[in-house]
C-alpha atoms as a PDB file:
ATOM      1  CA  UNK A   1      88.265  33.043  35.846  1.00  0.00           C
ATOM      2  CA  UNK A   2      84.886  34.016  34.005  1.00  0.00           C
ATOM      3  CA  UNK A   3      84.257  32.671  31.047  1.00  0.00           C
ATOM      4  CA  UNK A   4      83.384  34.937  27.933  1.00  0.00           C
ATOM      5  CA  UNK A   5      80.024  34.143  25.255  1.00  0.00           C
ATOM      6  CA  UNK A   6      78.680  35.341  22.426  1.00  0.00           C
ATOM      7  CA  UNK A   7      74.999  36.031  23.422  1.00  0.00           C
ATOM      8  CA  UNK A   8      72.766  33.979  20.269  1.00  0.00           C
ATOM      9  CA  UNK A   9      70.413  35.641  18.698  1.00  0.00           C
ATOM     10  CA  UNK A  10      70.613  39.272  19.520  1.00  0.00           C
ATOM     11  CA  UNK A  11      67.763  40.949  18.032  1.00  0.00           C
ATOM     12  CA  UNK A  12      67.739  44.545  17.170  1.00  0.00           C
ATOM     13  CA  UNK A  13      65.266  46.836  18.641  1.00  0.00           C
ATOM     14  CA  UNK A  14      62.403  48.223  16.974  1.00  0.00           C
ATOM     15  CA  UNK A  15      61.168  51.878  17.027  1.00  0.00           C
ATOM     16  CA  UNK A  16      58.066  51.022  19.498  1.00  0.00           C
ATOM     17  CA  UNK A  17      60.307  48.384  22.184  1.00  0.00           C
ATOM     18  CA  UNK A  18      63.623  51.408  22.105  1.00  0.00           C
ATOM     19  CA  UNK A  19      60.782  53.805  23.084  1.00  0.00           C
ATOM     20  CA  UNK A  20      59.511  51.294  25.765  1.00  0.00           C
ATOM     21  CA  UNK A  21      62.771  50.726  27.170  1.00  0.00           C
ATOM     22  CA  UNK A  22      63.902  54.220  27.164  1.00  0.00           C
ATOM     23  CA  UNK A  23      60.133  54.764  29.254  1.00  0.00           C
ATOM     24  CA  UNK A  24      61.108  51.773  31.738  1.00  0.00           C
ATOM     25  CA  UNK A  25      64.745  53.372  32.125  1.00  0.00           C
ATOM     26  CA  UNK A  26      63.345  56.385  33.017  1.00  0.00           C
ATOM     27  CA  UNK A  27      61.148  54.791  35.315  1.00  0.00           C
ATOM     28  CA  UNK A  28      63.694  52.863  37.119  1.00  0.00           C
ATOM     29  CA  UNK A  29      65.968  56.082  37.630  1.00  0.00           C
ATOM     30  CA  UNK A  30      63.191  57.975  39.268  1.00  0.00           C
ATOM     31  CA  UNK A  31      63.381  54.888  41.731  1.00  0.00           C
ATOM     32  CA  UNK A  32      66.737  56.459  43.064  1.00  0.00           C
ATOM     33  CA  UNK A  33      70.553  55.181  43.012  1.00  0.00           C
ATOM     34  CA  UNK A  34      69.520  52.893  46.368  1.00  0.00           C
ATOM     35  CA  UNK A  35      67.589  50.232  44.288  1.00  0.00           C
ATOM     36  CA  UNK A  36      70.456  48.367  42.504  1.00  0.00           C
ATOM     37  CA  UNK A  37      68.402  44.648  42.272  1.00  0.00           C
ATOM     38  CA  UNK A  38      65.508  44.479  40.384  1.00  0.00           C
ATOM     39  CA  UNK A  39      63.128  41.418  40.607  1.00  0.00           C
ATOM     40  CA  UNK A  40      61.421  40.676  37.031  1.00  0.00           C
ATOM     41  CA  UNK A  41      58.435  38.049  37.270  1.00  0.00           C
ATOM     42  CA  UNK A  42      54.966  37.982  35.632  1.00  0.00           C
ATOM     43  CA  UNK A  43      51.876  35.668  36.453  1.00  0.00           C
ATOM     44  CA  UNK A  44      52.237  33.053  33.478  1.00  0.00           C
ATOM     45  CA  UNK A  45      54.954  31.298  31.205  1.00  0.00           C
ATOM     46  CA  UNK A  46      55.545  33.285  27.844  1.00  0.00           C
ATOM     47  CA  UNK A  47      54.567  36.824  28.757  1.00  0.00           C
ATOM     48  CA  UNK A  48      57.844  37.870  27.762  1.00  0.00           C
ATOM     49  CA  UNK A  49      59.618  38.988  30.649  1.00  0.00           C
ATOM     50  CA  UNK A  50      63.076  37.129  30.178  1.00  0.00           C
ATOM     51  CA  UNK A  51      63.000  39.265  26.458  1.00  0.00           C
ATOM     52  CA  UNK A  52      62.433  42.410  28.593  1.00  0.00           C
ATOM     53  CA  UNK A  53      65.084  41.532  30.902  1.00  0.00           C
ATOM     54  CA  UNK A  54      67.264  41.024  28.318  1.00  0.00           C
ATOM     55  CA  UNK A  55      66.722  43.788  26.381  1.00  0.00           C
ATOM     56  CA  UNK A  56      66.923  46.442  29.197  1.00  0.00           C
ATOM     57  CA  UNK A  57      70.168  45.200  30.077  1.00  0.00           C
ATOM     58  CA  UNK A  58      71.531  45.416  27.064  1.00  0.00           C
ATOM     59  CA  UNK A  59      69.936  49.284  26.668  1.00  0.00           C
ATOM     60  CA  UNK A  60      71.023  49.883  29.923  1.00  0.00           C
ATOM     61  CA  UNK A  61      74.763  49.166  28.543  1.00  0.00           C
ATOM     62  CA  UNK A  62      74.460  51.634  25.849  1.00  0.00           C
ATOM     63  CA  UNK A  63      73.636  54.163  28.783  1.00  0.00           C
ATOM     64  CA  UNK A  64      77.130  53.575  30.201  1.00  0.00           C
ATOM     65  CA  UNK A  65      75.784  51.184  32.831  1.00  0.00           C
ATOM     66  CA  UNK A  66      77.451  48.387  33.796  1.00  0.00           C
ATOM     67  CA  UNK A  67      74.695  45.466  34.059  1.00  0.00           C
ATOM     68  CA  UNK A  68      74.233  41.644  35.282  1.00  0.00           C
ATOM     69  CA  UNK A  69      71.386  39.484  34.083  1.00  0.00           C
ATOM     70  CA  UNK A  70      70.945  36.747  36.573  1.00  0.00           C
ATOM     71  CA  UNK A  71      68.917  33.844  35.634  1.00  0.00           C
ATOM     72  CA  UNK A  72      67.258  32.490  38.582  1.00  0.00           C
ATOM     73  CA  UNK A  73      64.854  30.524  36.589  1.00  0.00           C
ATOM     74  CA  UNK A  74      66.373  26.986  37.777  1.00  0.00           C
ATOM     75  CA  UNK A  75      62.976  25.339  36.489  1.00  0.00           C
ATOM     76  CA  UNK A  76      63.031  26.526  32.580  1.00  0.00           C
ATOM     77  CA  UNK A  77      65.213  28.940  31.771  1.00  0.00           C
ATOM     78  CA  UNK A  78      64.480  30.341  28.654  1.00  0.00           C
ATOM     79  CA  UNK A  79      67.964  32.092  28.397  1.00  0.00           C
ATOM     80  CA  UNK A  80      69.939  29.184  28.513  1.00  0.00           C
ATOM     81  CA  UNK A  81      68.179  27.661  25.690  1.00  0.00           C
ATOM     82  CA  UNK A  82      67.643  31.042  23.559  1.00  0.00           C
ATOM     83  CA  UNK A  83      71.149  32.101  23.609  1.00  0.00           C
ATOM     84  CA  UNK A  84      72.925  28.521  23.706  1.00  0.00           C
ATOM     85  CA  UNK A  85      74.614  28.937  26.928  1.00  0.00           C
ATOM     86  CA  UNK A  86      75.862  26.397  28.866  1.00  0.00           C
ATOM     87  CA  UNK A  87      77.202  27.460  32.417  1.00  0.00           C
ATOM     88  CA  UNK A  88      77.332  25.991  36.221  1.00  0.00           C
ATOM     89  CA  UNK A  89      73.941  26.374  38.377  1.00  0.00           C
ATOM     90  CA  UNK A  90      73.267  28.974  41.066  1.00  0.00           C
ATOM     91  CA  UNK A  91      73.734  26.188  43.842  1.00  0.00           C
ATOM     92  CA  UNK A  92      76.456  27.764  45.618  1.00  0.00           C
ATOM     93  CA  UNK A  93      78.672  25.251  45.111  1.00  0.00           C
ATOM     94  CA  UNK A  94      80.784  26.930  42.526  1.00  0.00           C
ATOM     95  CA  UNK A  95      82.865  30.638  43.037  1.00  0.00           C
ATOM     96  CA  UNK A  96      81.588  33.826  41.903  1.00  0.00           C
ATOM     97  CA  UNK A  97      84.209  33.398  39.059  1.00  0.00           C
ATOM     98  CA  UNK A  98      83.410  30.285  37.875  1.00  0.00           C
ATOM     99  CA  UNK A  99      79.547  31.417  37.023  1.00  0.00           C
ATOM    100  CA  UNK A 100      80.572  34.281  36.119  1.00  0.00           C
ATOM    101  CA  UNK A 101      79.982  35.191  31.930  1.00  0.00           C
ATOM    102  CA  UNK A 102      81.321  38.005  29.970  1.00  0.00           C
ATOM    103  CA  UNK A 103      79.007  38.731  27.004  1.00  0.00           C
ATOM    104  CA  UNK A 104      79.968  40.201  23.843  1.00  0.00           C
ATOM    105  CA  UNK A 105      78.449  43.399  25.242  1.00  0.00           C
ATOM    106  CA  UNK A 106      80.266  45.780  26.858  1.00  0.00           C
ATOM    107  CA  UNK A 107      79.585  46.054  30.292  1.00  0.00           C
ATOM    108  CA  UNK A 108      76.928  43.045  30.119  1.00  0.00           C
ATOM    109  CA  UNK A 109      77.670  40.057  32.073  1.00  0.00           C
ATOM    110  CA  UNK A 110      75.377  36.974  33.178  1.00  0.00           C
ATOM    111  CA  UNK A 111      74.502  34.499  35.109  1.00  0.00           C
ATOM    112  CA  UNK A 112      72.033  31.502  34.171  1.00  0.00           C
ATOM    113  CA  UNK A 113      70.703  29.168  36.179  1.00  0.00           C
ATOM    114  CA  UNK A 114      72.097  26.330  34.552  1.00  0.00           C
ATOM    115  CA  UNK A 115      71.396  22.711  34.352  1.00  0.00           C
ATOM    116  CA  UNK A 116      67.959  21.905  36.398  1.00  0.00           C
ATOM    117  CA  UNK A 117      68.527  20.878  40.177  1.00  0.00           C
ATOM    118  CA  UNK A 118      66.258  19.220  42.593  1.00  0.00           C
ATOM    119  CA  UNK A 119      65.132  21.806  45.066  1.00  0.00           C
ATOM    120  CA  UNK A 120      65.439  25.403  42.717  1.00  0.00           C
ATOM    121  CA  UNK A 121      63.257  27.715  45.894  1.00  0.00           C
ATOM    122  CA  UNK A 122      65.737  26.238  48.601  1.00  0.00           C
ATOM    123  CA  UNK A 123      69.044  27.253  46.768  1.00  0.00           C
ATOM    124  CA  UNK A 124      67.325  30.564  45.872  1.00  0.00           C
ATOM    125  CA  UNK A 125      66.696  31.429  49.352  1.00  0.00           C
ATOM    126  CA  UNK A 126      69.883  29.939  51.001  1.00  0.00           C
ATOM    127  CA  UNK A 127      72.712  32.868  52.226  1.00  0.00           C
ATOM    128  CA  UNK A 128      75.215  31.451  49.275  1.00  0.00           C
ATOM    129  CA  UNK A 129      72.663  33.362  46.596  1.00  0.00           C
ATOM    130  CA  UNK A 130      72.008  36.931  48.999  1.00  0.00           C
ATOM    131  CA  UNK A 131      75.926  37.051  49.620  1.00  0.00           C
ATOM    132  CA  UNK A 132      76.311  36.465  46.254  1.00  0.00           C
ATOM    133  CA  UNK A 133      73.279  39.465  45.641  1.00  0.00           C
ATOM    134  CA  UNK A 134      75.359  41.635  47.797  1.00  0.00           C
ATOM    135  CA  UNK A 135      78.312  41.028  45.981  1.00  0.00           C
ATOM    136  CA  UNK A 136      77.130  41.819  42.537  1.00  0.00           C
ATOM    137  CA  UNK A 137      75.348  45.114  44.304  1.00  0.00           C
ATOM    138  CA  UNK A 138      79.099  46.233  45.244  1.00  0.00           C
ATOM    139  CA  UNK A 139      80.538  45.367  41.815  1.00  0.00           C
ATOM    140  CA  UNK A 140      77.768  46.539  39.280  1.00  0.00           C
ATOM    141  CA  UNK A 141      75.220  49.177  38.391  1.00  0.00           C
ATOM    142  CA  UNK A 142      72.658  47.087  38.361  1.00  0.00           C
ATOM    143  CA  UNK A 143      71.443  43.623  38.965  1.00  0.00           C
ATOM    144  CA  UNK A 144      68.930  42.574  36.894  1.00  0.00           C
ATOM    145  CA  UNK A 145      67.327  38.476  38.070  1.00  0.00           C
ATOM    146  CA  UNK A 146      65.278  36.921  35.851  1.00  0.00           C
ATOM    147  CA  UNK A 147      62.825  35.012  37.797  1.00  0.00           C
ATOM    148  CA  UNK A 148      60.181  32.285  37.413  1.00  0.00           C
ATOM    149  CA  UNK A 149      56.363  33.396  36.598  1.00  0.00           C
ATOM    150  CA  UNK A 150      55.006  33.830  40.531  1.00  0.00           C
ATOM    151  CA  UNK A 151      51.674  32.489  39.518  1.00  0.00           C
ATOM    152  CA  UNK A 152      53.074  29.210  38.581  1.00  0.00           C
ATOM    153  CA  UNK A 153      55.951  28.750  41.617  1.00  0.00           C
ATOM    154  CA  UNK A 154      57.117  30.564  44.282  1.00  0.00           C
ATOM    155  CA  UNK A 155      60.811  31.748  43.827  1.00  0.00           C
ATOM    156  CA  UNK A 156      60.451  35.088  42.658  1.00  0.00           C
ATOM    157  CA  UNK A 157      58.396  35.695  46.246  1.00  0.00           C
ATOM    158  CA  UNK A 158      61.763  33.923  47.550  1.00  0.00           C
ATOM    159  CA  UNK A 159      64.035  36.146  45.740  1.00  0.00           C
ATOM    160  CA  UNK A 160      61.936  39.418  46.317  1.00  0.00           C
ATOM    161  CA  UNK A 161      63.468  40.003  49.848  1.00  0.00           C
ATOM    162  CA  UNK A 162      67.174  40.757  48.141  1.00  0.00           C
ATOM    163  CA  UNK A 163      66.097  43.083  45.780  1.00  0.00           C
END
């Protein structure tokens, strides 16, 4: 049975980042119904793209969406440690249930990555994380995975093929 949290440190959105994600939802619908899994990455650590990840899903709630973060940074994940979550790995060891979290959002749940593991791009790129993909695809809206920076490792180029 998923487990429900209380997401840490919510923070409210300014004038400037509403109007940015309300631009980037835009975006994303003019991408058509098709494209349920969306890859974020960037080049370098601290560029902010867990923060955007997190915030879209939470706008993307207020839309009527229903949403899943997925944290597939096994290496660092800044969500875990932001929001105080403690939670099972992606290994594929575990069911869909039991990595499953309910959030104190409506129509937000998550998945982190979880404690560090030995071998984070060959879990990533094993058939227990795209049958889980294609499972979230059939359940959710969206799909929203929080990846690694691409300039530093390779699992968001792992990933990519799935989304």
């Amino acid at each position: 049975m998923a487990n429900k949290i209380v997401l840490q440190n919510k923070e409210k959105m300014d004038y400037a980042r509403r109007e940015a994600m309300n631009s980037l939802k835009t975006n994303l619908s003019f991408c058509g119904d098709d494209n349920k899994v969306i890859l974020f990455t960037s080049c370098t650590p601290n560029e902010g793209k867990s923060t955007v990840t997190m915030e879209l899903a939470r706008s993307l709630t207020e839309d009527g969406k229903k949403v899943i973060l997925v944290d597939a940074d096994m290496r660092k994940s800044v969500l875990v440690g932001r929001h105080r979550i403690t939670s099972e790995n992606l290994a594929g060891q575990k069911k869909l249930d039991d990595v499953l979290l309910h959030t104190d959002i409506e129509n937000f749940d998550m998945i982190v990555a979880g404690p560090s593991v030995p071998n984070p791009t060959g879990l990533l790129g094993n058939a227990y994380f795209s049958k889980m993909i294609e499972e979230l695809k059939a359940a959710y809206d969206l799909v929203l995975i929080d990846c690694p920076p691409l300039g530093w490792v390779i699992d968001a180029a792992v990933i990519a093929p799935v989304c």
